[in-house]
PDB file of N, CA and C in Angstrom:
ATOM      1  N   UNK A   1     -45.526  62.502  13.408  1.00  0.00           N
ATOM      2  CA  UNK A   1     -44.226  62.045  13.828  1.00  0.00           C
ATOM      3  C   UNK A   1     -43.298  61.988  12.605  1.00  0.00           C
ATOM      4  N   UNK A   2     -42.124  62.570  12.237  1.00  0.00           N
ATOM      5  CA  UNK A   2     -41.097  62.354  11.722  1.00  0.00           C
ATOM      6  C   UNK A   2     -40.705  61.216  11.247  1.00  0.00           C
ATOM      7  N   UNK A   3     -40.729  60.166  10.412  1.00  0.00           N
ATOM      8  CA  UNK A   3     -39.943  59.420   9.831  1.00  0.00           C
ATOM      9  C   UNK A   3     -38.477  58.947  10.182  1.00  0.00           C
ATOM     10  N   UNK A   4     -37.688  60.188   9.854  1.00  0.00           N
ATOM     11  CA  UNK A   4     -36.301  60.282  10.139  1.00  0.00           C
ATOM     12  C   UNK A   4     -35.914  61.081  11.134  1.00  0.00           C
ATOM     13  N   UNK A   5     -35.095  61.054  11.622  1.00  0.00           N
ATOM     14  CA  UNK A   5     -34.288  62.182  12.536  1.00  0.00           C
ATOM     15  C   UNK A   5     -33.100  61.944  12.628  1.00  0.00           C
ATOM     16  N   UNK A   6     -32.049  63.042  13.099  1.00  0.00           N
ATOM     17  CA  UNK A   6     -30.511  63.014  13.307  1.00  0.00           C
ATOM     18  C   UNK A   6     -30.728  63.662  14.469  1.00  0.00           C
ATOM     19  N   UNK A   7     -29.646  63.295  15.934  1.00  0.00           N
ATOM     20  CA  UNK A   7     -29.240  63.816  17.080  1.00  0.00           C
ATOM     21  C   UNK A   7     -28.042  64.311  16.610  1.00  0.00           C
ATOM     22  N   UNK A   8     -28.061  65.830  17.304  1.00  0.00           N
ATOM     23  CA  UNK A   8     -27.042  65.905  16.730  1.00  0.00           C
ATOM     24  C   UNK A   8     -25.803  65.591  17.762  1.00  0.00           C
ATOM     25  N   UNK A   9     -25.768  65.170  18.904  1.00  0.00           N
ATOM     26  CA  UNK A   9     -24.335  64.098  19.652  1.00  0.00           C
ATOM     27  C   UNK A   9     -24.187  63.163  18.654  1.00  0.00           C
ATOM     28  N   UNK A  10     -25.177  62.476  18.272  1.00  0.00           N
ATOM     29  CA  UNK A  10     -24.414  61.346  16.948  1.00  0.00           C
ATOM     30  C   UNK A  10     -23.411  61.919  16.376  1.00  0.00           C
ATOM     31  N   UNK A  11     -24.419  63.127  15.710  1.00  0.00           N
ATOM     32  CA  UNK A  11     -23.325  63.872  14.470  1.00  0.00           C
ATOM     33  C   UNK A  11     -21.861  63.890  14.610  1.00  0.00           C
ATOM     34  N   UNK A  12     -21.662  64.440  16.223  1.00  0.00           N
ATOM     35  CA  UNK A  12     -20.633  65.085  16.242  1.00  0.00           C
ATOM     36  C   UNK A  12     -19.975  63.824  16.526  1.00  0.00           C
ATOM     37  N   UNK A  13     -20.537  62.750  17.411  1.00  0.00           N
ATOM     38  CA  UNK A  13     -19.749  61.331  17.623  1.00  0.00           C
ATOM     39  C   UNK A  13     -19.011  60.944  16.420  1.00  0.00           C
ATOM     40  N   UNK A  14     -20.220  60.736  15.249  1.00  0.00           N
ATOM     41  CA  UNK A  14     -19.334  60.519  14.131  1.00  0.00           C
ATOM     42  C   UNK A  14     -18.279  61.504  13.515  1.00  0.00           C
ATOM     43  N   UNK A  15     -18.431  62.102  13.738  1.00  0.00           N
ATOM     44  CA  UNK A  15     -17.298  63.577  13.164  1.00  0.00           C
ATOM     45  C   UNK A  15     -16.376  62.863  13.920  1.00  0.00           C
ATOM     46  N   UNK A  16     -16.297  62.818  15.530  1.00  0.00           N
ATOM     47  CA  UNK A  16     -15.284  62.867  16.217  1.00  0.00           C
ATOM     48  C   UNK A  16     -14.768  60.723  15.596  1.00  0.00           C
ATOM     49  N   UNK A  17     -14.955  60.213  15.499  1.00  0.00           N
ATOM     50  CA  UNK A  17     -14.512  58.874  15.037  1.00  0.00           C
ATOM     51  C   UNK A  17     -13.711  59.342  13.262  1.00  0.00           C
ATOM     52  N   UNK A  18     -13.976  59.895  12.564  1.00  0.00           N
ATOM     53  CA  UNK A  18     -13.151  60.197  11.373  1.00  0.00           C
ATOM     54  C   UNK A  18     -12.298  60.782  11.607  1.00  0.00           C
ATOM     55  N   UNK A  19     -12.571  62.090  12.491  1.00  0.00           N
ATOM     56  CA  UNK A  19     -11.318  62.761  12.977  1.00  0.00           C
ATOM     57  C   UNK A  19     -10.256  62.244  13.814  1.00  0.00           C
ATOM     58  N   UNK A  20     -10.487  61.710  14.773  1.00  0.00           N
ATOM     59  CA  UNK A  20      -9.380  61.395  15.599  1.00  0.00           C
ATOM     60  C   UNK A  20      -9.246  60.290  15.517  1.00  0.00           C
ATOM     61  N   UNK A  21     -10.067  58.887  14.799  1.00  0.00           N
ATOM     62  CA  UNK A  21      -9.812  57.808  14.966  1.00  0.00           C
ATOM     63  C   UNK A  21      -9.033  57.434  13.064  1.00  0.00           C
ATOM     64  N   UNK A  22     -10.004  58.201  12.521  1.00  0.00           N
ATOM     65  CA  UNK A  22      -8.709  57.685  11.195  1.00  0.00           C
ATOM     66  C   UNK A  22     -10.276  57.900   9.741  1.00  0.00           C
ATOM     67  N   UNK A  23     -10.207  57.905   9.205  1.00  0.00           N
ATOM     68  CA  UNK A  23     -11.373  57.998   7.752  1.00  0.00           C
ATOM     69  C   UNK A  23     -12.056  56.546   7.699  1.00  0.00           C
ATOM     70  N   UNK A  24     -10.931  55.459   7.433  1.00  0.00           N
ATOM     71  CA  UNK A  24     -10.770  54.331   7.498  1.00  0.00           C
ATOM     72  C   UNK A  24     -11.962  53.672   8.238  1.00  0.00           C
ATOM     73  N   UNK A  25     -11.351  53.878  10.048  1.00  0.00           N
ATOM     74  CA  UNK A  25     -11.970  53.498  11.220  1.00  0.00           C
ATOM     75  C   UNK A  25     -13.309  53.763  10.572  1.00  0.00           C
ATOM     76  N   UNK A  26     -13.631  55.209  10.797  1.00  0.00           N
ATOM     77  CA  UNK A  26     -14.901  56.090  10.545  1.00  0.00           C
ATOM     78  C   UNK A  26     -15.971  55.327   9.685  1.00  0.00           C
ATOM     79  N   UNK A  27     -15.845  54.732   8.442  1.00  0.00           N
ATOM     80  CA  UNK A  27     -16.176  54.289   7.514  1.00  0.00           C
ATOM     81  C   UNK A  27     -16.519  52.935   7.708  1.00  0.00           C
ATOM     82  N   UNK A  28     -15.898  52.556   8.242  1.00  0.00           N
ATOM     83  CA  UNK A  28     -15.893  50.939   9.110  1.00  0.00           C
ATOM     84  C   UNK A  28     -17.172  50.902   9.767  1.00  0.00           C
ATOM     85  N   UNK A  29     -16.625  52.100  10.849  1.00  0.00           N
ATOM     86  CA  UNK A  29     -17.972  51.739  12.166  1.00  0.00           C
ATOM     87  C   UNK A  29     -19.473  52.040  11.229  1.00  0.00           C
ATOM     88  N   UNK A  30     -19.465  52.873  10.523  1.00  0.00           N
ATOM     89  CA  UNK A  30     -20.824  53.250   9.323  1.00  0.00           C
ATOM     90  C   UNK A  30     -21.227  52.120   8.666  1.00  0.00           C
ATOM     91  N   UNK A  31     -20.327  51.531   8.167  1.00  0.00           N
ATOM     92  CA  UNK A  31     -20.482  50.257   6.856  1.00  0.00           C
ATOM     93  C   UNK A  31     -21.231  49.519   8.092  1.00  0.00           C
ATOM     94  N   UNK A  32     -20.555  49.007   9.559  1.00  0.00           N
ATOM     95  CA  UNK A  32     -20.726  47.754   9.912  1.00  0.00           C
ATOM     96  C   UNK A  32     -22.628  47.828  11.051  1.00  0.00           C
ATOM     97  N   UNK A  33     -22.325  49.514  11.585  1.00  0.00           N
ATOM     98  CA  UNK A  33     -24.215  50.045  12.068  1.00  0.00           C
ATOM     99  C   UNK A  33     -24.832  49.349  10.972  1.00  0.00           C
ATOM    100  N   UNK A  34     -24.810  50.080   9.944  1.00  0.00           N
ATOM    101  CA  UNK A  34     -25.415  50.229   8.692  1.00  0.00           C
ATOM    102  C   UNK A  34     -26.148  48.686   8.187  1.00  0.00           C
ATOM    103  N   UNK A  35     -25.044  47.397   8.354  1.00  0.00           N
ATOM    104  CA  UNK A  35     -25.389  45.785   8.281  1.00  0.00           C
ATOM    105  C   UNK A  35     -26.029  45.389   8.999  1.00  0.00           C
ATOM    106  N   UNK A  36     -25.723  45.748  10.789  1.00  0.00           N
ATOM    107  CA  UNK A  36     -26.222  45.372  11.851  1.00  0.00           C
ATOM    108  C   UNK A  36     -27.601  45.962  11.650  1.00  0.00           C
ATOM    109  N   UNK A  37     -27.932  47.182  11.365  1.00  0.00           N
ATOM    110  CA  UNK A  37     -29.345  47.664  11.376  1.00  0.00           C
ATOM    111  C   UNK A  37     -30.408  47.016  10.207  1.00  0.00           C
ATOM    112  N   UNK A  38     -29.454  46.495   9.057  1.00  0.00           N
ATOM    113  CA  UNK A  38     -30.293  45.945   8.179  1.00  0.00           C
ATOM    114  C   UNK A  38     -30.784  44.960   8.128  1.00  0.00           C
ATOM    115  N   UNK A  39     -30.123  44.158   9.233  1.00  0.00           N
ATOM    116  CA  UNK A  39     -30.325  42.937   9.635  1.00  0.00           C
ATOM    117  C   UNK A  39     -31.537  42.560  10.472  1.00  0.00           C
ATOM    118  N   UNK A  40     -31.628  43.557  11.596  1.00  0.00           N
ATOM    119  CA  UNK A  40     -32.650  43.701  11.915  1.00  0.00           C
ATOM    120  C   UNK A  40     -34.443  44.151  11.296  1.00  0.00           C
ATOM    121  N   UNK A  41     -33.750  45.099  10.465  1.00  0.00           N
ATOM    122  CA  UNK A  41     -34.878  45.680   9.576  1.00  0.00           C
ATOM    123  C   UNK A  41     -35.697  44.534   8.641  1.00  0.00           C
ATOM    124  N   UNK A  42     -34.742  43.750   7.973  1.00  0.00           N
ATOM    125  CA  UNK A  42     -35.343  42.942   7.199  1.00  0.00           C
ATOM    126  C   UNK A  42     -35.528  41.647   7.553  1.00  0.00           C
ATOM    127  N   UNK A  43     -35.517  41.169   8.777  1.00  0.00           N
ATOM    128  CA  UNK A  43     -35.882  40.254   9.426  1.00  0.00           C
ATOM    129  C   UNK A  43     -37.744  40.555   9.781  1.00  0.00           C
ATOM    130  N   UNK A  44     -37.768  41.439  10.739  1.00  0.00           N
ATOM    131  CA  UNK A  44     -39.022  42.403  10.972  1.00  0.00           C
ATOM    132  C   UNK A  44     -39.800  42.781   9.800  1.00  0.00           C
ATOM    133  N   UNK A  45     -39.230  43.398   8.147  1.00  0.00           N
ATOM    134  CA  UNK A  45     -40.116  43.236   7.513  1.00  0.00           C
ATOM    135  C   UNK A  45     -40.628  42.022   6.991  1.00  0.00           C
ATOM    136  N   UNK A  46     -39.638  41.291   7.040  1.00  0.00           N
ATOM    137  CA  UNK A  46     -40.326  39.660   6.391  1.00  0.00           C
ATOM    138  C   UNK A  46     -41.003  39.057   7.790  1.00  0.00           C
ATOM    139  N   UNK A  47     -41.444  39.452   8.694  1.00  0.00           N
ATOM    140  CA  UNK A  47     -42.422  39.003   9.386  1.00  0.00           C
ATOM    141  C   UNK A  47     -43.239  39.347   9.822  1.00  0.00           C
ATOM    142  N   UNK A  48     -43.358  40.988   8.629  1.00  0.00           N
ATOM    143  CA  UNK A  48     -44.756  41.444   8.904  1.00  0.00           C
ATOM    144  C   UNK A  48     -44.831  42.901   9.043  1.00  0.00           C
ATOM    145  N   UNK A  49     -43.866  43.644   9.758  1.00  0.00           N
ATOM    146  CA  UNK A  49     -44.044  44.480  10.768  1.00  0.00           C
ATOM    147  C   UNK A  49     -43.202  46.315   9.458  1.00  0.00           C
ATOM    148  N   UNK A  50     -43.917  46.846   9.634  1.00  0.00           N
ATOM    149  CA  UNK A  50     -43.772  48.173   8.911  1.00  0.00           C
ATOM    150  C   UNK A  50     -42.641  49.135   9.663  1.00  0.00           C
ATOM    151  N   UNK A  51     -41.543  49.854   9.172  1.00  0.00           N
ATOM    152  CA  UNK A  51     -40.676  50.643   9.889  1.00  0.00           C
ATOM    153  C   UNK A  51     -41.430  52.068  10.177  1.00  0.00           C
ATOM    154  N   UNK A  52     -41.401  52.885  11.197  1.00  0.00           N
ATOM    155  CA  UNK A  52     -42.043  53.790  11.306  1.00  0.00           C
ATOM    156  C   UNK A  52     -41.336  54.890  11.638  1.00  0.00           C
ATOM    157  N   UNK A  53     -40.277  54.474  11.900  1.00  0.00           N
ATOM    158  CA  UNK A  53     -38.670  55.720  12.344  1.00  0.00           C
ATOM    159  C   UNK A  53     -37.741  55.448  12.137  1.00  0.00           C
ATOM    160  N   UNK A  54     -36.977  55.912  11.847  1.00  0.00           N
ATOM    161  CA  UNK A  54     -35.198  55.650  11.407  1.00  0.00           C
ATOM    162  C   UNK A  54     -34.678  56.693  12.042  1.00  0.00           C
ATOM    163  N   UNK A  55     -33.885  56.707  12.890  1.00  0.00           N
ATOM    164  CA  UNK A  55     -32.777  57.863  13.790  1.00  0.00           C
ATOM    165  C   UNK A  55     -31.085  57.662  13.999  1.00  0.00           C
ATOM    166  N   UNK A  56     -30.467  58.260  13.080  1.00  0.00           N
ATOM    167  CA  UNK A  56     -29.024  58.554  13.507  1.00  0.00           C
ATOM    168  C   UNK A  56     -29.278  59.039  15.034  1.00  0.00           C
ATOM    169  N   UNK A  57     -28.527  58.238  16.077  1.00  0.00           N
ATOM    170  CA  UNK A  57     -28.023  58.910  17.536  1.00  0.00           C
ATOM    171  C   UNK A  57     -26.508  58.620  17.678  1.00  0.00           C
ATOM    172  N   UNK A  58     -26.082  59.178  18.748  1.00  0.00           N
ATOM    173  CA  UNK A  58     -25.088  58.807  19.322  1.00  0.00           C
ATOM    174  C   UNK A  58     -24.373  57.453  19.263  1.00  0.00           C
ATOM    175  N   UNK A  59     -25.332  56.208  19.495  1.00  0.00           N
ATOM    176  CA  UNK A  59     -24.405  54.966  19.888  1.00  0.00           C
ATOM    177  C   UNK A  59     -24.701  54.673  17.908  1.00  0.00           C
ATOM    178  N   UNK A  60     -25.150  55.422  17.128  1.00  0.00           N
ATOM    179  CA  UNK A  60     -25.258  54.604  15.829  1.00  0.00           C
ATOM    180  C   UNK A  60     -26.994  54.667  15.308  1.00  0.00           C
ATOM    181  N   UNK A  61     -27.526  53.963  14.795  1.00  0.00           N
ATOM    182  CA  UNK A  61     -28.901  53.638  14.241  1.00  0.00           C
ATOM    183  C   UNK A  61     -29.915  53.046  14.566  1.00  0.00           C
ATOM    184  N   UNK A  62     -30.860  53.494  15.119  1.00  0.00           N
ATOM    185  CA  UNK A  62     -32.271  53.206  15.613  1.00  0.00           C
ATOM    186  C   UNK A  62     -32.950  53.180  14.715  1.00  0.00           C
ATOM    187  N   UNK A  63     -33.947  51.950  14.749  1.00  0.00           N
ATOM    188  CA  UNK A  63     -35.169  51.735  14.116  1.00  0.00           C
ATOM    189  C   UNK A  63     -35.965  51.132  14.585  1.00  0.00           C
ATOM    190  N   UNK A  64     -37.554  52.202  14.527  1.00  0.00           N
ATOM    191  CA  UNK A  64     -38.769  51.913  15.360  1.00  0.00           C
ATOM    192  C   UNK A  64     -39.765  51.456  14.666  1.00  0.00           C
ATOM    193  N   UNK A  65     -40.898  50.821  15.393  1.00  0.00           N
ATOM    194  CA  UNK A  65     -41.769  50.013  14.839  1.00  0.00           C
ATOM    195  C   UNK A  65     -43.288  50.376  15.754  1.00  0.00           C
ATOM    196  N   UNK A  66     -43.304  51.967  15.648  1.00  0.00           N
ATOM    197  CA  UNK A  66     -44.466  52.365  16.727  1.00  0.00           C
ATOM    198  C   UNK A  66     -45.844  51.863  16.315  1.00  0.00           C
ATOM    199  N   UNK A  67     -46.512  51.772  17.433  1.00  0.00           N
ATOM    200  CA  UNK A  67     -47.958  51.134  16.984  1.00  0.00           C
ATOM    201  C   UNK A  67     -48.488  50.131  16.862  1.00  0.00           C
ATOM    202  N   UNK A  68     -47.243  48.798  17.090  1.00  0.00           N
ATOM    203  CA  UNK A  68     -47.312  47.740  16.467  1.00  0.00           C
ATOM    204  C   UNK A  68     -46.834  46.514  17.775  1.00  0.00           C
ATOM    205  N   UNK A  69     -47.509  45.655  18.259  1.00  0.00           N
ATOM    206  CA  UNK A  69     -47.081  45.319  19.235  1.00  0.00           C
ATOM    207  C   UNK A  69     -46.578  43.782  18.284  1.00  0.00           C
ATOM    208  N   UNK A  70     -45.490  43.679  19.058  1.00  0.00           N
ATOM    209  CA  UNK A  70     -44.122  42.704  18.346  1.00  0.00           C
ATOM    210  C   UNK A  70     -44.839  41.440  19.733  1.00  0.00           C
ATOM    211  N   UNK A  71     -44.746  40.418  18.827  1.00  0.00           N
ATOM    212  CA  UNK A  71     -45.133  38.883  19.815  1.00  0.00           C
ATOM    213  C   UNK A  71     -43.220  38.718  19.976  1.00  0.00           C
ATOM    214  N   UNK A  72     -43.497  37.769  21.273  1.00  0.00           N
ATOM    215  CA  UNK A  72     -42.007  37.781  21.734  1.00  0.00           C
ATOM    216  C   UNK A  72     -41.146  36.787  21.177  1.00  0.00           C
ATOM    217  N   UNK A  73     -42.048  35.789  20.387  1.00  0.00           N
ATOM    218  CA  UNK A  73     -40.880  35.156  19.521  1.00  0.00           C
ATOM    219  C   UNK A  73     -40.240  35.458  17.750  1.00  0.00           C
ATOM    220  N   UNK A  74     -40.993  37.072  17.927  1.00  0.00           N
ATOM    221  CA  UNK A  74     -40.665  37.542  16.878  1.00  0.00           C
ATOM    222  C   UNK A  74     -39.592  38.920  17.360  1.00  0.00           C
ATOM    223  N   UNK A  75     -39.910  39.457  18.189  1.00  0.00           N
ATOM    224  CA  UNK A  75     -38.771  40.510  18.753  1.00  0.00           C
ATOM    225  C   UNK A  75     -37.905  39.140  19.029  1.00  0.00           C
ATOM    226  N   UNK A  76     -37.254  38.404  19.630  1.00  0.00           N
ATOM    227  CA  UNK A  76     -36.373  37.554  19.469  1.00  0.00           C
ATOM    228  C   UNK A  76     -35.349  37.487  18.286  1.00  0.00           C
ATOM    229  N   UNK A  77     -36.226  37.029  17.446  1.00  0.00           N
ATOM    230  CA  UNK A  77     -35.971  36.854  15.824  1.00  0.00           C
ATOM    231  C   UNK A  77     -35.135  38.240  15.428  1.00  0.00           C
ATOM    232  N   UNK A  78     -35.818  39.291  15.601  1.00  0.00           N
ATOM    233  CA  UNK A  78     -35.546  40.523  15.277  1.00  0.00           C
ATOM    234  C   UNK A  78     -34.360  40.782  15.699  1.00  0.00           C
ATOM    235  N   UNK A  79     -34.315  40.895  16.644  1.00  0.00           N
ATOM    236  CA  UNK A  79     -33.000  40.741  17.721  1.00  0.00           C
ATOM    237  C   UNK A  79     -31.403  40.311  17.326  1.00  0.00           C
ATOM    238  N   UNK A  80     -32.077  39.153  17.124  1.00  0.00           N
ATOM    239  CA  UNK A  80     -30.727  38.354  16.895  1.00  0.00           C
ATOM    240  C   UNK A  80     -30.241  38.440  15.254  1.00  0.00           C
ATOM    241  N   UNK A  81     -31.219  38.805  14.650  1.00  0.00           N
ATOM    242  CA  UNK A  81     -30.924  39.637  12.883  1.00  0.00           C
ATOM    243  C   UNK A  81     -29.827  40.376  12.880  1.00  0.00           C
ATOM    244  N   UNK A  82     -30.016  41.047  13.930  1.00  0.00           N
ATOM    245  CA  UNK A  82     -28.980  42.146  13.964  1.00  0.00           C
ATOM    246  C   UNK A  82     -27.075  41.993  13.902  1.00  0.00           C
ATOM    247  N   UNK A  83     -26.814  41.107  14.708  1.00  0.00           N
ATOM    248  CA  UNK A  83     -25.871  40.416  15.078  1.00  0.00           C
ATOM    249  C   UNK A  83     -25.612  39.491  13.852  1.00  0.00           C
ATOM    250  N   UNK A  84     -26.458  38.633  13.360  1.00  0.00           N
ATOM    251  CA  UNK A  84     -25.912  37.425  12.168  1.00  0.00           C
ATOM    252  C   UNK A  84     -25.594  38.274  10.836  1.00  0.00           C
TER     253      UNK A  84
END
């Protein structure tokens, strides 16, 4: 299994947000995936759990944790990383 991957509808999503929405915008919505995903990420590694995929898509940044079954008051945790 791949590590990483890019869709390429993301790609072009993001193309199409610099282009028609402004560089600015573009850069924004990147900076702010980019926090939201880290938030999650490093919540999950400090409680254990290894990243096993990273994927640019369409709505922004996915990150998987295959193999590994998450107890539910830790997907919780994870969860809400994302957002704070």
């Amino acid at each position: 299994m791949k590590k990483f991957s890019i869709n390429p509808i993301g790609v072009l999503v993001w193309v199409w947000l610099f282009v028609f929405k402004g560089v600015y915008f573009g850069i924004s919505y990147v900076f702010v995936i980019t926090l939201h995903e880290l938030g999650h990420y490093l919540m999950a590694k400090r409680l254990g759990y290894k990243l096993s995929r990273f994927s640019l898509s369409p709505y922004g940044v996915s990150l998987s944790y295959y193999g590994q079954t998450l107890e539910s008051r830790d997907e919780f945790l994870i969860a809400l990383a994302g957002p704070m």
